[in-house]
N, C-alpha and C. Protein backbone atom coordinates (compact mmCIF):
# COMPACT_ATOMS: atom_id res chain seq x y z
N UNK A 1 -9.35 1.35 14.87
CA UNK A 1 -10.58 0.81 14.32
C UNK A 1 -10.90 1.41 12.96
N UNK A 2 -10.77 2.53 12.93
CA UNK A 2 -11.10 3.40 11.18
C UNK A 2 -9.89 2.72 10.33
N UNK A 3 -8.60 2.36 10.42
CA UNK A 3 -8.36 1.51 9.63
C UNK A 3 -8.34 0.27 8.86
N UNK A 4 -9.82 -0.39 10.00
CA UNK A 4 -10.10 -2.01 9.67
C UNK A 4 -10.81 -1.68 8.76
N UNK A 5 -12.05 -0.83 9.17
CA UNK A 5 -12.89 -0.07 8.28
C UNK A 5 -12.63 0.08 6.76
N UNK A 6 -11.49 1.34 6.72
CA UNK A 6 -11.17 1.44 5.33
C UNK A 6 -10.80 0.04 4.78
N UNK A 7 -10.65 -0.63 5.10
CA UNK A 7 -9.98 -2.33 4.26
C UNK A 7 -11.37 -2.86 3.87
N UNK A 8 -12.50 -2.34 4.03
CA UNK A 8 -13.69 -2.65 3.99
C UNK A 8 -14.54 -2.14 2.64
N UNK A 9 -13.41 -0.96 2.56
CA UNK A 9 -14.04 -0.28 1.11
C UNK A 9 -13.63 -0.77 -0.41
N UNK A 10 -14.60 -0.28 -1.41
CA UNK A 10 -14.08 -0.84 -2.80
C UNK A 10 -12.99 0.11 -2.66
N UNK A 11 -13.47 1.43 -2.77
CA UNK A 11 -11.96 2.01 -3.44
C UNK A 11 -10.88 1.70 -3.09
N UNK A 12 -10.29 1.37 -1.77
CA UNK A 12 -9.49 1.27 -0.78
C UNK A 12 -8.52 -0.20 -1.64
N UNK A 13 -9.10 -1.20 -2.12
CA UNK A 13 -8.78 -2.50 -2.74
C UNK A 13 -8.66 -1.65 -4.35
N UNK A 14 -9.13 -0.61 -4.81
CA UNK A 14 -8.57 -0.43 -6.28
C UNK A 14 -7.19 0.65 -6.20
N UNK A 15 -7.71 1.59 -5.46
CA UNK A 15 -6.02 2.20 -5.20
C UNK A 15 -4.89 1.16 -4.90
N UNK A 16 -5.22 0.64 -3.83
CA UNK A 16 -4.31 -0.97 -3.46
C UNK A 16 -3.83 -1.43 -5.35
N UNK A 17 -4.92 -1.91 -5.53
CA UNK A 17 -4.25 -2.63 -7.27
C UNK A 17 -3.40 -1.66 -7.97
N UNK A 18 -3.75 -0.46 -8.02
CA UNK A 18 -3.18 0.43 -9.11
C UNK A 18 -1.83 0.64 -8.53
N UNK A 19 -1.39 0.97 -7.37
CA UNK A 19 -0.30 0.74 -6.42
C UNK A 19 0.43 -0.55 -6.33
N UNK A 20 -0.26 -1.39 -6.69
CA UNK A 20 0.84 -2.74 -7.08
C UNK A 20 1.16 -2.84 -8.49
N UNK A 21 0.23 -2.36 -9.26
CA UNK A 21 0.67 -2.51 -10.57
C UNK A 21 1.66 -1.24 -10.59
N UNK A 22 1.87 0.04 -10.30
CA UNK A 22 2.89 0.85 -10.42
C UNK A 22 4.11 0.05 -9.88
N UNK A 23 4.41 -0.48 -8.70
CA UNK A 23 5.59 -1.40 -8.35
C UNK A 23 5.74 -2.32 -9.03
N UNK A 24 4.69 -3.49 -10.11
CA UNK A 24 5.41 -4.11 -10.87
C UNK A 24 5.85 -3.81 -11.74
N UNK A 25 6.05 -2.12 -12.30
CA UNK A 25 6.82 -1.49 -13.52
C UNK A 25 7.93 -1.42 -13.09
N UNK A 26 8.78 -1.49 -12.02
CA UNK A 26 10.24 -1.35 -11.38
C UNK A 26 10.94 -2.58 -11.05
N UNK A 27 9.78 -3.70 -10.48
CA UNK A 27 10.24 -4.84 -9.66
C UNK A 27 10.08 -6.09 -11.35
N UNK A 28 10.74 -6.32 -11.47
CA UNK A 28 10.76 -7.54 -12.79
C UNK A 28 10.39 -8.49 -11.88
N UNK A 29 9.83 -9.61 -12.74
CA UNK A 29 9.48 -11.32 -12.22
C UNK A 29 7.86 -11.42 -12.01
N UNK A 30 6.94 -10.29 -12.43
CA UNK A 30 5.95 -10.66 -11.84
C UNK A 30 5.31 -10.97 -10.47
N UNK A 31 6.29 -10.17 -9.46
CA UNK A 31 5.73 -10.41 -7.86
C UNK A 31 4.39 -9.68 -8.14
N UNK A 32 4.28 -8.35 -8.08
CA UNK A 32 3.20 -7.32 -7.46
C UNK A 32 2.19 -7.63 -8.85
N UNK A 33 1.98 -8.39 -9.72
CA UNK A 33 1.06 -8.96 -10.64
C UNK A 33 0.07 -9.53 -9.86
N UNK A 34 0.05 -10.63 -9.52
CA UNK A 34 -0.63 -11.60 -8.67
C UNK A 34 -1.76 -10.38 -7.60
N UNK A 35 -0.51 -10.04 -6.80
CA UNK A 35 -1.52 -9.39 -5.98
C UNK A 35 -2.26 -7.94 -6.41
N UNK A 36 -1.73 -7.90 -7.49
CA UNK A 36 -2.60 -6.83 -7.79
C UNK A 36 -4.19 -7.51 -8.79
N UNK A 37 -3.84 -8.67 -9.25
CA UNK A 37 -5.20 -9.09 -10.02
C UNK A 37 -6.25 -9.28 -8.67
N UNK A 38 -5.93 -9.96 -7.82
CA UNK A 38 -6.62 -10.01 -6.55
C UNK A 38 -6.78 -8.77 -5.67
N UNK A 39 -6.38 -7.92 -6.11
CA UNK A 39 -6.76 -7.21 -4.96
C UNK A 39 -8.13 -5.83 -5.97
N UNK A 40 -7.69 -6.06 -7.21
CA UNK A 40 -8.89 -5.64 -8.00
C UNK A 40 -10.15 -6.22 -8.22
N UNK A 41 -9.77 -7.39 -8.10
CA UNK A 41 -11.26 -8.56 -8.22
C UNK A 41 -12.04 -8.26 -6.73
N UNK A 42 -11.32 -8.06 -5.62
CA UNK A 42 -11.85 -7.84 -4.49
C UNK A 42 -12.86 -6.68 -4.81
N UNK A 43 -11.86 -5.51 -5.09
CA UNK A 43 -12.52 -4.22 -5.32
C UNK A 43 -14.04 -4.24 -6.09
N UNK A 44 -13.75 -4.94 -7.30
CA UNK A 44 -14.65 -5.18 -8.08
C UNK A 44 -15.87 -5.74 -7.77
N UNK A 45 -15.74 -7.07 -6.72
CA UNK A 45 -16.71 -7.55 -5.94
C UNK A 45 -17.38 -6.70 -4.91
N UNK A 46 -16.68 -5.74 -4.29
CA UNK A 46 -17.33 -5.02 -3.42
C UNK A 46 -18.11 -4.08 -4.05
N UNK A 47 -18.09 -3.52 -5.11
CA UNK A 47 -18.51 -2.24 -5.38
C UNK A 47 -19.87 -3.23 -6.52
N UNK A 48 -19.89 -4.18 -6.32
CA UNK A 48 -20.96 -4.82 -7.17
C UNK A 48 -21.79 -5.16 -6.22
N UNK A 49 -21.42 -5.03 -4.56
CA UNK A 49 -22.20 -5.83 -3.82
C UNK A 49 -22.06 -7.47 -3.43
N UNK A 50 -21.70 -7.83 -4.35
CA UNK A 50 -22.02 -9.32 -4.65
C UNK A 50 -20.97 -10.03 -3.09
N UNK A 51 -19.97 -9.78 -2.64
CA UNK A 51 -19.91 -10.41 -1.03
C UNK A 51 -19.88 -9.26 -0.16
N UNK A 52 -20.22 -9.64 1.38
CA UNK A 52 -20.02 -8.81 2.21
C UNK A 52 -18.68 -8.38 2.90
N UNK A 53 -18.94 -7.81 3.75
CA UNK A 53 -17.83 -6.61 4.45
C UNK A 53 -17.29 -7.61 5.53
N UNK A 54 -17.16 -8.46 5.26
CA UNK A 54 -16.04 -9.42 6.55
C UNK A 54 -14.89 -9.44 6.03
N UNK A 55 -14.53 -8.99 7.22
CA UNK A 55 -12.38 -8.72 7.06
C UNK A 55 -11.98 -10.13 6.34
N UNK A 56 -12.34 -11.15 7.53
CA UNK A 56 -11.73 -12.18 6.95
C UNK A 56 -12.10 -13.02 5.58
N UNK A 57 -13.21 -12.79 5.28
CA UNK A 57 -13.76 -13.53 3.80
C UNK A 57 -12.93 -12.76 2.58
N UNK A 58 -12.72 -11.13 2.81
CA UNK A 58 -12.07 -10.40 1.60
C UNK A 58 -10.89 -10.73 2.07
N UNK A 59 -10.19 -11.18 2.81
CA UNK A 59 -9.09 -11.51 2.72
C UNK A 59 -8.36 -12.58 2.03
N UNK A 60 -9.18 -13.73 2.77
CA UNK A 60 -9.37 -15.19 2.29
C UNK A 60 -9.35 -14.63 0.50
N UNK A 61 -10.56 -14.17 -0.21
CA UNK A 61 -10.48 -14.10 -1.09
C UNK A 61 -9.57 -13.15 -2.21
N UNK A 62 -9.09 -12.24 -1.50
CA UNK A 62 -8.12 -11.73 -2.13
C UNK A 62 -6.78 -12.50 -2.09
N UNK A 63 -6.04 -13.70 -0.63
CA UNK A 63 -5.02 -14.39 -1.09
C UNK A 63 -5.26 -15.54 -2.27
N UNK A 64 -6.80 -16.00 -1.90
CA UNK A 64 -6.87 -17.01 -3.27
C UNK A 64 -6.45 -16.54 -4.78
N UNK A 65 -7.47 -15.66 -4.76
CA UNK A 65 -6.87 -14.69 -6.45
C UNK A 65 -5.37 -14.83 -6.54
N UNK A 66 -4.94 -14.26 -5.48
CA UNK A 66 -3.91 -13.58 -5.97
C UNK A 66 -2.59 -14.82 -5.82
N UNK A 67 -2.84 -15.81 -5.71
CA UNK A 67 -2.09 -17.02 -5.71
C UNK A 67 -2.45 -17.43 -7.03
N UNK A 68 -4.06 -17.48 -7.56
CA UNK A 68 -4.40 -18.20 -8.07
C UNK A 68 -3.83 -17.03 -9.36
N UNK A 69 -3.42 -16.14 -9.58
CA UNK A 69 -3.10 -15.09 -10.62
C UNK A 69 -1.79 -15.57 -10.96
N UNK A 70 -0.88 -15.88 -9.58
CA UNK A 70 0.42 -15.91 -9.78
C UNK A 70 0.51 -17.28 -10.48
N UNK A 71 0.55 -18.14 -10.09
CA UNK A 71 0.44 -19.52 -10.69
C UNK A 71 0.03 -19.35 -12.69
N UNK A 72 -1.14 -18.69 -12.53
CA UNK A 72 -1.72 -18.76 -13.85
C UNK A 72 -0.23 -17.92 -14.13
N UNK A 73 0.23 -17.14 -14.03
CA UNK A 73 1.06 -16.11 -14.84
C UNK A 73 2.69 -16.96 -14.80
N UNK A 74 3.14 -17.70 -13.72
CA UNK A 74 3.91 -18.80 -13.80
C UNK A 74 3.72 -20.08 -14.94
N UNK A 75 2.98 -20.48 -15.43
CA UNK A 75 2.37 -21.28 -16.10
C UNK A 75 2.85 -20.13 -17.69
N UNK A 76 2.61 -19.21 -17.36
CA UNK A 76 2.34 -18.52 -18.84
C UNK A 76 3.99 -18.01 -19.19
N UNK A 77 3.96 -17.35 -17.93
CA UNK A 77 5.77 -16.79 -18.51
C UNK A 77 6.58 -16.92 -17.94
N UNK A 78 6.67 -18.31 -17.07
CA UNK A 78 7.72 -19.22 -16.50
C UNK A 78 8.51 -19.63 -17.55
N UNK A 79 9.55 -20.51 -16.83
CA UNK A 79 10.50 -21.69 -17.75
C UNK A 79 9.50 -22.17 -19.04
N UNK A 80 9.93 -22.19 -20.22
CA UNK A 80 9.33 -23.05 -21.02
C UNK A 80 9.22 -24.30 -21.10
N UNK A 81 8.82 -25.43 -21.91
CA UNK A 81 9.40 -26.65 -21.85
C UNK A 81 10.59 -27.17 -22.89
N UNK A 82 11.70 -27.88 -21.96
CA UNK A 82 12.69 -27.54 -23.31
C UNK A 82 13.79 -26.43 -22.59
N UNK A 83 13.55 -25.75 -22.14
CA UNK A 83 14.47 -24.39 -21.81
C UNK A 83 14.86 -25.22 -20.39
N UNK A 84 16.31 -25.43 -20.68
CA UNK A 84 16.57 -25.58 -19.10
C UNK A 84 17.60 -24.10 -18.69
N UNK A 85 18.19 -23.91 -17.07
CA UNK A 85 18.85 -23.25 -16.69
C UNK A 85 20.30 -23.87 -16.87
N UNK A 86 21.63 -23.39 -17.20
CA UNK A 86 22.57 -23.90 -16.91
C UNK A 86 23.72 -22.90 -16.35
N UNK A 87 23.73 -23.90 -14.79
CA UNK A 87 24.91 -22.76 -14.43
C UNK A 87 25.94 -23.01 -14.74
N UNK A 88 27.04 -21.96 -14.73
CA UNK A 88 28.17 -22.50 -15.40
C UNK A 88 29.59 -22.46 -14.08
N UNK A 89 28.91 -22.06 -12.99
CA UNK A 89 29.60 -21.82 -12.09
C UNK A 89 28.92 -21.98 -10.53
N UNK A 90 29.36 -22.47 -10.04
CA UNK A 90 28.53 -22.39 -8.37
C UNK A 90 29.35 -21.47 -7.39
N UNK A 91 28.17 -20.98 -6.86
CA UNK A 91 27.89 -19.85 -5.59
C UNK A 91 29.55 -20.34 -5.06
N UNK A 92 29.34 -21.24 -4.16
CA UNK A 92 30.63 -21.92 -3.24
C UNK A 92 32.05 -22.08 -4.14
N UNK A 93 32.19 -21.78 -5.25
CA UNK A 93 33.87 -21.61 -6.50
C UNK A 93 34.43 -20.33 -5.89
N UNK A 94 36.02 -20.96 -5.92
CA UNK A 94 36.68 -19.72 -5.27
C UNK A 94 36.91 -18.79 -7.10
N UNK A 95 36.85 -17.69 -6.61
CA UNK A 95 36.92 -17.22 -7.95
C UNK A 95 38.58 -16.53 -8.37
């Protein structure tokens, strides 16, 4: 039970961010981006007050962000337009 708790706190959601943003300095592609913008906006909301302490609403709202982060950041430093991929070889070629 004291661990549902702590998921309840601001700090608990900003250590969380700062801890994903240290893993996206190792992991390339922008995974731990996303969830780290969401999981700071959470933080941020809690420590303002502004929603309450239900597991499931900060949850709900921390996967929205953090979808809604990834997408925006896909959009930004995805494929360009114009840039295609070309393979020059397939997986299944005996080599």
């Amino acid at each position: 039970m004291d661990q549902i708790v702590l998921l309840l706190e601001w700090w608990f959601w900003g250590v969380a961010a700062v801890i994903l943003l240290a893993l996206e300095i190792f992991v390339a592609g922008f995974i731990f981006l996303g969830f780290a913008f969401g999981a700071a906006i959470v933080a941020g909301l809690l420590f303002f007050g502004w929603i309450g302490t239900n597991l499931a609403v900060l949850a709900l709202i921390f996967a929205v962000l953090s979808m809604i982060a990834w997408y925006g950041m896909r959009q930004i430093f995805g494929v360009r337009k114009g840039q295609v991929k070309v393979w020059d070889k397939d997986i299944n070629d005996d080599v």
